[in-house]
C-alpha atoms as a PDB file:
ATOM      1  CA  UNK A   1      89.745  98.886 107.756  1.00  0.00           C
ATOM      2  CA  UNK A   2      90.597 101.925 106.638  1.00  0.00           C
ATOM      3  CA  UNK A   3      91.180 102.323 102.597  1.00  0.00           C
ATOM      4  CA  UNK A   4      92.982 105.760 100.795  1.00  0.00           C
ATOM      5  CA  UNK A   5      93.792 106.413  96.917  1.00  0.00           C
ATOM      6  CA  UNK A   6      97.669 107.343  97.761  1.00  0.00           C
ATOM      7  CA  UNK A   7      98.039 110.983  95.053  1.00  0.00           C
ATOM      8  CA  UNK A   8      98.620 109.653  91.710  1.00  0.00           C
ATOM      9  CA  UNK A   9      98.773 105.692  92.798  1.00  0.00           C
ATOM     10  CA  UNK A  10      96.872 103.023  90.335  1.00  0.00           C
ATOM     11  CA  UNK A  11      97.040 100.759  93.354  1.00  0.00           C
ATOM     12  CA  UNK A  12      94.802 101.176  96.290  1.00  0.00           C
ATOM     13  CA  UNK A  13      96.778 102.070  99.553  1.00  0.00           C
ATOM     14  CA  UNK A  14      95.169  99.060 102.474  1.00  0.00           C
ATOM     15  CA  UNK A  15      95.738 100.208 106.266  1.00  0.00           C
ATOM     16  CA  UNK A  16      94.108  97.852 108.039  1.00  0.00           C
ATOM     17  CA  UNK A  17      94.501  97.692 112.017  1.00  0.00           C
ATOM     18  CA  UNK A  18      94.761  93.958 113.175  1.00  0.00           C
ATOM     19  CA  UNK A  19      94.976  94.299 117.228  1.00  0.00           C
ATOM     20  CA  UNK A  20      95.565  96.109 119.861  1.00  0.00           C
ATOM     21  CA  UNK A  21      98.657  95.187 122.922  1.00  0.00           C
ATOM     22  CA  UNK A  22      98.999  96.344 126.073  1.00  0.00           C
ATOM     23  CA  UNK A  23     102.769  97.516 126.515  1.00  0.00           C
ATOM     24  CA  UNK A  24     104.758  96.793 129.782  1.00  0.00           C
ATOM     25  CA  UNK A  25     107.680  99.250 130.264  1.00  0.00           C
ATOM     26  CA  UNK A  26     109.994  98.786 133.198  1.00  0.00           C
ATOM     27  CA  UNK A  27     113.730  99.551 133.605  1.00  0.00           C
ATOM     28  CA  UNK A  28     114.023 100.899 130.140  1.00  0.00           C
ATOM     29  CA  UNK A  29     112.277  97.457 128.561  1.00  0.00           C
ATOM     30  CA  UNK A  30     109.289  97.803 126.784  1.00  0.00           C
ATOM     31  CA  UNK A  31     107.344  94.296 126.905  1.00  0.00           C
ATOM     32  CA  UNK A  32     104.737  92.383 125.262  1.00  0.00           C
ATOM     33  CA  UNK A  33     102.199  89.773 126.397  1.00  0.00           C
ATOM     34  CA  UNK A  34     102.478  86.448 123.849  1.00  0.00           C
ATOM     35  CA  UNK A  35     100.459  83.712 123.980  1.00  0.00           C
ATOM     36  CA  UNK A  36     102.758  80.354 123.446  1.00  0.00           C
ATOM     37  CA  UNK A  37     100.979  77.019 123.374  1.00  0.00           C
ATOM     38  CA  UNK A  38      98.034  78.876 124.813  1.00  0.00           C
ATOM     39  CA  UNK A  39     100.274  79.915 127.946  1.00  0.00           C
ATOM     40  CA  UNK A  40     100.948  83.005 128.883  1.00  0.00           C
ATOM     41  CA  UNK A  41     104.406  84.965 128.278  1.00  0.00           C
ATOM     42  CA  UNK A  42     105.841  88.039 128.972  1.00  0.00           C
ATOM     43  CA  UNK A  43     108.789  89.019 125.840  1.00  0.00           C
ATOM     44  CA  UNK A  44     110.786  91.974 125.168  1.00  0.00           C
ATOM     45  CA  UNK A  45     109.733  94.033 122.468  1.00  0.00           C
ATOM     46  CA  UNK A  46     112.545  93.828 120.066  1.00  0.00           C
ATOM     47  CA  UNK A  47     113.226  95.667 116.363  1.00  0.00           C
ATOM     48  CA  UNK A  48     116.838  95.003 116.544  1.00  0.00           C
ATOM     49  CA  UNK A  49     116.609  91.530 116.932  1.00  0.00           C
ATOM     50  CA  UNK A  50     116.975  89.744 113.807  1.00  0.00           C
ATOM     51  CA  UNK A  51     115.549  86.441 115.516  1.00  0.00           C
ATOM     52  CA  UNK A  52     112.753  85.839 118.122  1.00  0.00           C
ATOM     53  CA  UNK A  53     114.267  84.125 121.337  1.00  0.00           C
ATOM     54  CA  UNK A  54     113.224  82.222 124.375  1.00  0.00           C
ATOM     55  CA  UNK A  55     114.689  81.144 127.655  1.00  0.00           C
ATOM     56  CA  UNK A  56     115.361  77.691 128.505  1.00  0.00           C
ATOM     57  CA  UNK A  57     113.113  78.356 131.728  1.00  0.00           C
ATOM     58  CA  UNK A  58     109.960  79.619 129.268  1.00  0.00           C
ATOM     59  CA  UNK A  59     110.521  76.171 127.287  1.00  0.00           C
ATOM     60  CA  UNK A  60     110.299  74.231 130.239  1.00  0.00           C
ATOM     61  CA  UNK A  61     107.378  76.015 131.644  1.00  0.00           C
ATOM     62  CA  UNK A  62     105.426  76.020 128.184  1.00  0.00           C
ATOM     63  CA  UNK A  63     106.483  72.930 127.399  1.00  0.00           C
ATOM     64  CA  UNK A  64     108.189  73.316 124.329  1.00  0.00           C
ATOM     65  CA  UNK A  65     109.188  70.720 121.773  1.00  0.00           C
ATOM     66  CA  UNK A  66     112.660  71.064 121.102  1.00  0.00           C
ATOM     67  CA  UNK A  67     114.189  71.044 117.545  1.00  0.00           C
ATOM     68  CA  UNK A  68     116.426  68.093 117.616  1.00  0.00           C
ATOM     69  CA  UNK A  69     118.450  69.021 113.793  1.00  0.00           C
ATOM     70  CA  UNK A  70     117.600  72.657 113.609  1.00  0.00           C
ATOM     71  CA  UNK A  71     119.736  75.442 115.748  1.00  0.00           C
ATOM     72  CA  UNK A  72     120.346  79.144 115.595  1.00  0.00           C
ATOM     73  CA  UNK A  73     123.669  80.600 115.384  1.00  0.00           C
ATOM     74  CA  UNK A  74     122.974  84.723 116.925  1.00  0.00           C
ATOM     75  CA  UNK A  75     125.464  87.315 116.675  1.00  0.00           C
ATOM     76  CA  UNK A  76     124.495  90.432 119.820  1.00  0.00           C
ATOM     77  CA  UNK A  77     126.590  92.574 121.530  1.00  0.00           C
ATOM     78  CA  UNK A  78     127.465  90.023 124.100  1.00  0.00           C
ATOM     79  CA  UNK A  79     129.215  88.011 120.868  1.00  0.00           C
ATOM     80  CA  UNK A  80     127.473  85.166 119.503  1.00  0.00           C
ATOM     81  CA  UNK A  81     126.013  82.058 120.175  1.00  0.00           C
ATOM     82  CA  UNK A  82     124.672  79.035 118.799  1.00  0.00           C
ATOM     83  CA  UNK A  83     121.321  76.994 120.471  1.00  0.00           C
ATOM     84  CA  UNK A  84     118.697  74.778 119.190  1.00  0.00           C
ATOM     85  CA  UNK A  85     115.300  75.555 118.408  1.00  0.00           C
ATOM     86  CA  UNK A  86     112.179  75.406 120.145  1.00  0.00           C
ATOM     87  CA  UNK A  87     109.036  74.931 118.079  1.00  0.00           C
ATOM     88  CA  UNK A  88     105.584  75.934 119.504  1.00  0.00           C
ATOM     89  CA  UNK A  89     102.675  74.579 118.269  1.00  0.00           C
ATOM     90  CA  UNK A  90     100.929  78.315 118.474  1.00  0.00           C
ATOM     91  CA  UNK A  91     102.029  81.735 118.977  1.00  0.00           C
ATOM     92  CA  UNK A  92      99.590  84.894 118.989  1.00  0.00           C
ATOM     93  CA  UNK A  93      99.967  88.572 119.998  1.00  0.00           C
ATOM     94  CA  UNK A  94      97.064  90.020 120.934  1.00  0.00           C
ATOM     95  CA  UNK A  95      94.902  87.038 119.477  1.00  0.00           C
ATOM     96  CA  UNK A  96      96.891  87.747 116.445  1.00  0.00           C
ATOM     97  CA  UNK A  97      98.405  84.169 115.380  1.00  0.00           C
ATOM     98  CA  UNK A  98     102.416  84.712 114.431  1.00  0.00           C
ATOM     99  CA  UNK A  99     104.355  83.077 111.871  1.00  0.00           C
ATOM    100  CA  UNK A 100     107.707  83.853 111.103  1.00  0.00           C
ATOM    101  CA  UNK A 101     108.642  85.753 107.636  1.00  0.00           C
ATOM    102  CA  UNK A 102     109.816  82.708 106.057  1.00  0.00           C
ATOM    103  CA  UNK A 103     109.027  80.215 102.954  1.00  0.00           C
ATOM    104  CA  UNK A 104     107.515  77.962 105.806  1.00  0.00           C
ATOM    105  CA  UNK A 105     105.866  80.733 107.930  1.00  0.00           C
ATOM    106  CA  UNK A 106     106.764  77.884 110.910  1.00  0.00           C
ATOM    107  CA  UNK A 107     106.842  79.672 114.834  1.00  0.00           C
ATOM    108  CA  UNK A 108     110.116  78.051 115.890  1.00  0.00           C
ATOM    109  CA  UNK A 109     112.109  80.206 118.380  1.00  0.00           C
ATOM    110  CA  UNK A 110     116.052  80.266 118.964  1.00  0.00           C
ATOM    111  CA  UNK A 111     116.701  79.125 122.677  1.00  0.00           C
ATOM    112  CA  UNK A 112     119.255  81.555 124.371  1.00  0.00           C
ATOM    113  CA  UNK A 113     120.501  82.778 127.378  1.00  0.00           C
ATOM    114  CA  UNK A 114     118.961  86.701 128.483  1.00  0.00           C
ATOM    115  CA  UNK A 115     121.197  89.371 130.474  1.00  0.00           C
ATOM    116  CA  UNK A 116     118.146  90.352 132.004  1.00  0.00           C
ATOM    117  CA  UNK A 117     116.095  87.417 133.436  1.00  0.00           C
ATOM    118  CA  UNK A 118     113.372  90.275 135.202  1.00  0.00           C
ATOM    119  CA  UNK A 119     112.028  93.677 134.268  1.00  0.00           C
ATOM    120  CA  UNK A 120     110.834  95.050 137.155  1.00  0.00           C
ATOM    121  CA  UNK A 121     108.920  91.941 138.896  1.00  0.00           C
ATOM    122  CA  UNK A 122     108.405  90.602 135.573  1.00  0.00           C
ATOM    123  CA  UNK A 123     110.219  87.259 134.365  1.00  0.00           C
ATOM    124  CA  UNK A 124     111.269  88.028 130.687  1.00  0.00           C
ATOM    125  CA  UNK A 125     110.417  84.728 128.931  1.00  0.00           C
ATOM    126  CA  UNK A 126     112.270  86.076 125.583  1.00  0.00           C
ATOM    127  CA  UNK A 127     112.465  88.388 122.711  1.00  0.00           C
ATOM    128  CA  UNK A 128     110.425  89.005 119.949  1.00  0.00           C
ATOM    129  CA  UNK A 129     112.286  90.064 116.750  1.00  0.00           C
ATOM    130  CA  UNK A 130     112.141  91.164 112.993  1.00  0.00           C
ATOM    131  CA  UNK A 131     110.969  87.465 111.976  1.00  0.00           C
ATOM    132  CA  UNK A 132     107.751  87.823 113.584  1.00  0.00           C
ATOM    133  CA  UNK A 133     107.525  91.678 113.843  1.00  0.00           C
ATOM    134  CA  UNK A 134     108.049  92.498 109.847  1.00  0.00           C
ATOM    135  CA  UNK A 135     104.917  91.352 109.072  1.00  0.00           C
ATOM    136  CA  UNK A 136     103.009  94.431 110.270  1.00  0.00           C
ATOM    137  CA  UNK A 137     103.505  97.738 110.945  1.00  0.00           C
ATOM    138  CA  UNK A 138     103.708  98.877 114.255  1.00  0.00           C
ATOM    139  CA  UNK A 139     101.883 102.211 116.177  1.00  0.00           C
ATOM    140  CA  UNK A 140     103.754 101.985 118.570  1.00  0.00           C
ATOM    141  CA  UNK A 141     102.644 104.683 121.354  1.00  0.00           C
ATOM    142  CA  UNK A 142     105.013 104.137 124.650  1.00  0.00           C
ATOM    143  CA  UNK A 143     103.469 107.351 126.879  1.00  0.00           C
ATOM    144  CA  UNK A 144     100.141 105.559 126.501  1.00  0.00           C
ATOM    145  CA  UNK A 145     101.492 101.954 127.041  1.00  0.00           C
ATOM    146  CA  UNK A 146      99.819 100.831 123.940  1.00  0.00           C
ATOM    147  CA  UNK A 147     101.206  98.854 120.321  1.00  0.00           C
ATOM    148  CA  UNK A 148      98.709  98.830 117.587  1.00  0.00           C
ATOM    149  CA  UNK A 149      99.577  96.718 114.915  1.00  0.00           C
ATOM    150  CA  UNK A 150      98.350  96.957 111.305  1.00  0.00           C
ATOM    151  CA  UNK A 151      98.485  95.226 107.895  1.00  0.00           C
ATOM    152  CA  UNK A 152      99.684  98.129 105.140  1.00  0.00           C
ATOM    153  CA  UNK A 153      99.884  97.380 101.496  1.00  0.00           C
ATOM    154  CA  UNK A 154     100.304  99.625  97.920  1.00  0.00           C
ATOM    155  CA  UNK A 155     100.861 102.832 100.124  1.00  0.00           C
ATOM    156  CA  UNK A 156     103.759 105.204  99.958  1.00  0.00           C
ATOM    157  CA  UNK A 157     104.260 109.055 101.474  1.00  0.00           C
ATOM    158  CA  UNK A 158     101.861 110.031 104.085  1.00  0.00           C
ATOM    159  CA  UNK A 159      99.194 107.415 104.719  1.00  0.00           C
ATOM    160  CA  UNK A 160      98.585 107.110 108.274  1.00  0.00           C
ATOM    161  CA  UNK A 161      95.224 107.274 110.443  1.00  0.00           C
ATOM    162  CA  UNK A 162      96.521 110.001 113.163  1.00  0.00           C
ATOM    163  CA  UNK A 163      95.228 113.061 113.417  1.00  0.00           C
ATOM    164  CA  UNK A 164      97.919 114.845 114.610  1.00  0.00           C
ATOM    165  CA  UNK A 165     100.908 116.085 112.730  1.00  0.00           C
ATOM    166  CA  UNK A 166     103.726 113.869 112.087  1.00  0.00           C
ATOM    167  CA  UNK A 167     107.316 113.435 110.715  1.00  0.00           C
ATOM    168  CA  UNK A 168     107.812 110.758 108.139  1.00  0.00           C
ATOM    169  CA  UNK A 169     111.929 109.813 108.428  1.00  0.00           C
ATOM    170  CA  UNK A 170     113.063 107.767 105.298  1.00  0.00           C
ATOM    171  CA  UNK A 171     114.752 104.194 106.127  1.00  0.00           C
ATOM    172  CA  UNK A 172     116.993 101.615 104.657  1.00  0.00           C
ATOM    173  CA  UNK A 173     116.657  97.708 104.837  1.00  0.00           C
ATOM    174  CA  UNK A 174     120.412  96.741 104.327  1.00  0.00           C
ATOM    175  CA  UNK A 175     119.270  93.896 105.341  1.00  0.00           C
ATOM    176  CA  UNK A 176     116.952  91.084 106.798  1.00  0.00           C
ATOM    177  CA  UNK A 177     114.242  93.868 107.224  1.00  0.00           C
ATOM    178  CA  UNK A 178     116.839  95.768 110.137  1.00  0.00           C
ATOM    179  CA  UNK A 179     115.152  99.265 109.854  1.00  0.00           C
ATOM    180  CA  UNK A 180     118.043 101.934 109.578  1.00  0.00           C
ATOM    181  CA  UNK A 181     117.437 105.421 110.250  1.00  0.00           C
ATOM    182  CA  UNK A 182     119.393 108.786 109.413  1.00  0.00           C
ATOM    183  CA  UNK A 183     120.562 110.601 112.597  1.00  0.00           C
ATOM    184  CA  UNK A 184     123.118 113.444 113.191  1.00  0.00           C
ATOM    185  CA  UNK A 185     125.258 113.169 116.401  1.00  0.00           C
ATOM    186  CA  UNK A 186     127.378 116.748 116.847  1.00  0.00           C
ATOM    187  CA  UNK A 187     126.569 117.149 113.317  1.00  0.00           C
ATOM    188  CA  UNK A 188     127.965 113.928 111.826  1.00  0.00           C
ATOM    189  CA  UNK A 189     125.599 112.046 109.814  1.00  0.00           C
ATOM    190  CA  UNK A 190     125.036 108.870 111.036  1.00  0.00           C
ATOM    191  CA  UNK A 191     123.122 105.664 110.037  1.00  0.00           C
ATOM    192  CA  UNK A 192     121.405 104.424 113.376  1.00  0.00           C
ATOM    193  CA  UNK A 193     119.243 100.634 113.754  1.00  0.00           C
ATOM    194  CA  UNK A 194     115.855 101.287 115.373  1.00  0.00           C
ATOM    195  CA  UNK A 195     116.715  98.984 118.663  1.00  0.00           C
ATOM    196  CA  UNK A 196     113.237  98.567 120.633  1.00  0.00           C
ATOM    197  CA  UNK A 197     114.984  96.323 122.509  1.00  0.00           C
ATOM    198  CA  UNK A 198     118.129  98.107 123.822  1.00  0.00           C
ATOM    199  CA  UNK A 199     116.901 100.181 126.850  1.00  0.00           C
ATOM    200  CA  UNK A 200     119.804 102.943 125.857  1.00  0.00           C
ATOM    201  CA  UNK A 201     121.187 103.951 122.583  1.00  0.00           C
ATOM    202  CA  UNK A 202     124.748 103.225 121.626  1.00  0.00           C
ATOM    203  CA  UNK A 203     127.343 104.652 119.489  1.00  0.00           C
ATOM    204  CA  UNK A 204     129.415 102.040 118.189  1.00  0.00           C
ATOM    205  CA  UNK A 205     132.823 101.671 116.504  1.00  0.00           C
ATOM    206  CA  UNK A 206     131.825 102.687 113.249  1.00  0.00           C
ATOM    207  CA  UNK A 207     130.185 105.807 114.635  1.00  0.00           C
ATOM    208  CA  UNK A 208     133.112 106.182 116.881  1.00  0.00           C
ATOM    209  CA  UNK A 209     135.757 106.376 113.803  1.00  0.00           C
ATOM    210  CA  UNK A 210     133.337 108.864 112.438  1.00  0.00           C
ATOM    211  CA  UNK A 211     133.415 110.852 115.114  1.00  0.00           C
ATOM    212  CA  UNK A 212     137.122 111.091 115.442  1.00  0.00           C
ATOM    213  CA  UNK A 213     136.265 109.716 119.018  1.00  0.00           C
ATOM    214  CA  UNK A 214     138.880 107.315 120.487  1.00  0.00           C
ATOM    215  CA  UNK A 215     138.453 104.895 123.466  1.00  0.00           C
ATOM    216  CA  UNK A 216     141.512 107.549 125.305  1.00  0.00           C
ATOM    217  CA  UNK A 217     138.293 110.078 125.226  1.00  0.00           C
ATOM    218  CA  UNK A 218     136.369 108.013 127.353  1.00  0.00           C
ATOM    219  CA  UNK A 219     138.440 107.451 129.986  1.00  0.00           C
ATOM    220  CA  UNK A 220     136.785 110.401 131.845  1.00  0.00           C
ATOM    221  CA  UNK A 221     133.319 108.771 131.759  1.00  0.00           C
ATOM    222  CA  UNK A 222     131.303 106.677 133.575  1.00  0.00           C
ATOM    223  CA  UNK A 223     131.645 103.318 132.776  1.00  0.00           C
ATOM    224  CA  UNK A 224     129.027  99.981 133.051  1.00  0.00           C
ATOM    225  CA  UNK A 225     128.942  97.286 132.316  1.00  0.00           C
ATOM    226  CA  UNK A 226     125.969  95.809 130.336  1.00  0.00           C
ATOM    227  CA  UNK A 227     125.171  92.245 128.677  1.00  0.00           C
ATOM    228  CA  UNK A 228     123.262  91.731 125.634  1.00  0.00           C
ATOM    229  CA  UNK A 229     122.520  88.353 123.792  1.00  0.00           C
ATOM    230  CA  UNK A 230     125.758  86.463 123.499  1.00  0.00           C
ATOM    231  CA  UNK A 231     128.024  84.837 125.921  1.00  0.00           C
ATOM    232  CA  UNK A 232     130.205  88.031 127.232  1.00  0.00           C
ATOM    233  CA  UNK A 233     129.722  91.351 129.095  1.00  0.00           C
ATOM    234  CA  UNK A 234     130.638  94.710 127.425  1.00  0.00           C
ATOM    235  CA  UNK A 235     131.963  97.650 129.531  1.00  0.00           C
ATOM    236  CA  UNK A 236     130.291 100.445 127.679  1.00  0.00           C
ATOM    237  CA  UNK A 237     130.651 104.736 128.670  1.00  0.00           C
ATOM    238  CA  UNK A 238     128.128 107.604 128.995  1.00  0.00           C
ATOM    239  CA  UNK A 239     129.526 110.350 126.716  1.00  0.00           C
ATOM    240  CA  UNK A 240     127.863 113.751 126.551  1.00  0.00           C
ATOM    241  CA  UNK A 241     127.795 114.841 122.824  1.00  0.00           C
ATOM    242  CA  UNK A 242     126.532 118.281 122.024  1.00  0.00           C
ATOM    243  CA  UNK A 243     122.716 117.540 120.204  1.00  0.00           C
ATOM    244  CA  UNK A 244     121.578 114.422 118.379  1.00  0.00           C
ATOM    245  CA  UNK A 245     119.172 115.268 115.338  1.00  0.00           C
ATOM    246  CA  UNK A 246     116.201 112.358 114.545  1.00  0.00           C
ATOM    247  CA  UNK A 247     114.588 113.916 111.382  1.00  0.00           C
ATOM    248  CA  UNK A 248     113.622 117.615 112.710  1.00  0.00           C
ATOM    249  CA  UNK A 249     114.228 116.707 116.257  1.00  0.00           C
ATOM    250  CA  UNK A 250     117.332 118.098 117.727  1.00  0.00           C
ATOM    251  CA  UNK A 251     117.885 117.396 121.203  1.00  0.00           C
ATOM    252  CA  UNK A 252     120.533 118.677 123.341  1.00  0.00           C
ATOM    253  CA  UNK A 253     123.446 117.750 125.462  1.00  0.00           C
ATOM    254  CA  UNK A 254     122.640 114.038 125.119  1.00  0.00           C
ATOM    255  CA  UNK A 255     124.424 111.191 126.838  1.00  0.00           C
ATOM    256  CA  UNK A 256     124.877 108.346 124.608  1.00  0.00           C
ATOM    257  CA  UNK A 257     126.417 104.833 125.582  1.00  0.00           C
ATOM    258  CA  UNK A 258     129.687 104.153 123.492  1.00  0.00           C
ATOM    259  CA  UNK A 259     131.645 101.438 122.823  1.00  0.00           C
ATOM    260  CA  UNK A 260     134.493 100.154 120.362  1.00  0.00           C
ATOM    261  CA  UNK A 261     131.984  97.201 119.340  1.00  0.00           C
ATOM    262  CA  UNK A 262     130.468  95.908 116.154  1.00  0.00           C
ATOM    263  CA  UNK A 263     126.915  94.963 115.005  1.00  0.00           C
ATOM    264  CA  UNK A 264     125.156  93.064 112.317  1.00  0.00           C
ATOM    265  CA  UNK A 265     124.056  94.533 110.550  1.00  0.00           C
ATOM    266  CA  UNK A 266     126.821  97.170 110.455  1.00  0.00           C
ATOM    267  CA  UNK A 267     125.617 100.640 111.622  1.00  0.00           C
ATOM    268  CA  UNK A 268     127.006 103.376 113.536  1.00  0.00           C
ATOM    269  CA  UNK A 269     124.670 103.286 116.453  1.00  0.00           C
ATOM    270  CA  UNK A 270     121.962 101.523 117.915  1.00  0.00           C
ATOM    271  CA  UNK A 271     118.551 104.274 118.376  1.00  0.00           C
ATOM    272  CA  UNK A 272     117.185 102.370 121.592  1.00  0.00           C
ATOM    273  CA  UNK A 273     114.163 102.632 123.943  1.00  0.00           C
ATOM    274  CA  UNK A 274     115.229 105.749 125.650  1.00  0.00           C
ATOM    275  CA  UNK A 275     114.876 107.522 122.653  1.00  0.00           C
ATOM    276  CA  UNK A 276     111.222 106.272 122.241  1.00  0.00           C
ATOM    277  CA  UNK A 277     110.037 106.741 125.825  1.00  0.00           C
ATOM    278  CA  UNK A 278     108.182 110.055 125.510  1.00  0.00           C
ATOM    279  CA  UNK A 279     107.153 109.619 121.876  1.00  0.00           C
ATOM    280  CA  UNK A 280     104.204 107.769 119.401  1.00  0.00           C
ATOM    281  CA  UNK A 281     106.169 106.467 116.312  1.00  0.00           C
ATOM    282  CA  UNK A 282     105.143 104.613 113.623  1.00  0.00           C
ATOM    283  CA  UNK A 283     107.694 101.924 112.420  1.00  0.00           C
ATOM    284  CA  UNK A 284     106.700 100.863 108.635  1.00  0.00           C
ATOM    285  CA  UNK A 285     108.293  97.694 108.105  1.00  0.00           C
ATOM    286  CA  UNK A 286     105.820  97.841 104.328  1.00  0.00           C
ATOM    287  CA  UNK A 287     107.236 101.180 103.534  1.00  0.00           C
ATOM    288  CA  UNK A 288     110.715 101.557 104.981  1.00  0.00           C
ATOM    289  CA  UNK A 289     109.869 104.644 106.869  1.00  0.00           C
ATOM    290  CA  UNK A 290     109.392 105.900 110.604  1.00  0.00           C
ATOM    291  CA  UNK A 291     106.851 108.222 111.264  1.00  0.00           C
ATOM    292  CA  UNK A 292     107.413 110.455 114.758  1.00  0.00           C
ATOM    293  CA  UNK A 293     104.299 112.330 116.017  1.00  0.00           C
ATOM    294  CA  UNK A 294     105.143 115.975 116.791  1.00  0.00           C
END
């Protein structure tokens, strides 16, 4: 465990690292391994997600108990939906047990439907959200394929065990823990959700408006179309902007997806796993920043 006076604290800053988790990352999904009624899983790592989810095919396999009076009603870019629960008797990450950030600290799961049943040649048996995740704060080091999770209490400012030099990014919590991030795209100020679980950033209609940057523009770009949680596909575009700024990072002639759409909570874009790929970040759920390793 590793203890530090923070400069002119009364309370003692606690950092103390709870496990270690392999990551998986394949087509632009960054996985964990979970542990679900002492069965193996394979879920999507996933900061935007308000709510954990599994598929009906993991509940059958794991042999889930189903939640007979108690449903989840999910809003995602695919629109919403609205499933029962499933309610494991255990559910550990990295031999960590998991309980949800609630009054009742129960492990139930919202059953859904997943755009993307495989990742790779591995079956994606759900996502695993802010309930669980906001619990601990998260090392999360994708070049190395590695999450490190810790417990942090009483800290503020600089606190963290790396040795290396770092950037420490100021966040907002508008709401339900959803970790929102100042970014700059072509110079606009932005307010961006830390997606772990989108495999590309978005810009969406909020950041659009901001932009001055109508659907006309688009026209001229290539077009997808990609699903998220919720019942509907969304044709999105690639748009080349000029440089997006995270913190002191300003990278160039980046192609961001963009769409007219809207998310809860309401930001201007979604900062996704392509973002992340070459970096180490540390994503302080206790302290409402994000730390970037230079």
């Amino acid at each position: 465990m590793l203890i530090a006076m923070a400069p002119g604290a009364h309370a003692v800053c606690v950092v103390q690292p709870v496990a270690s988790v392999p990551l998986g990352v394949s087509r632009g999904a960054i996985t964990v391994p979970l542990k679900i009624n002492g069965g193996a899983a394979t879920f999507i790592l996933d900061t935007g997600a308000q709510r954990s989810v599994v598929t009906q095919d993991a509940v059958d396999r794991l042999g889930l108990a189903r939640d007979q009076w108690v449903g989840t009603t999910m809003n995602g870019v695919g629109g919403i939906q609205s499933r029962p629960n499933a309610d494991p008797t255990s559910l550990s990450l990295g031999g960590v047990p998991l309980v949800r950030r609630t009054l009742t600290h129960d492990t139930s799961l919202t059953v859904g439907v997943l755009p993307h049943a495989l990742a790779g040649n591995l079956v994606i048996d759900g996502l695993l959200g802010r309930d669980f995740l906001s619990l601990f704060d998260l090392d999360l080091d994708v070049p190395d394929r590695r999450l490190l999770l810790y417990r942090v209490s009483a800290c503020s400012g600089r606190f963290l065990p790396w040795t290396g030099d770092y950037a420490a990014i100021p966040a907002t919590m508008p709401t339900d823990t959803a970790l929102v991030v100042p970014v700059s795209l072509d110079g606009r100020p932005l307010r961006a959700l830390l997606d772990t679980g989108a495999s590309a950033s978005l810009l969406s209609a909020p950041g659009m408006f901001k932009l001055g940057l109508t659907a006309a523009a688009l026209d001229s770009d290539p077009a997808d179309t990609v699903n998220g949680l919720g019942p509907r596909s969304v044709t999105v575009h690639r748009h080349q902007f000029h440089t997006l700024g995270v913190g002191a990072e300003v990278i160039d002639s980046p192609r961001v997806w963009v769409e007219p759409i809207r998310l809860a909570p309401i930001v201007d874009m979604l900062l996704g796993a392509d973002w992340l790929a070459g970096r180490r970040v540390w994503i302080s759920f206790a302290t409402r920043q994000l730390f970037v390793l230079r």
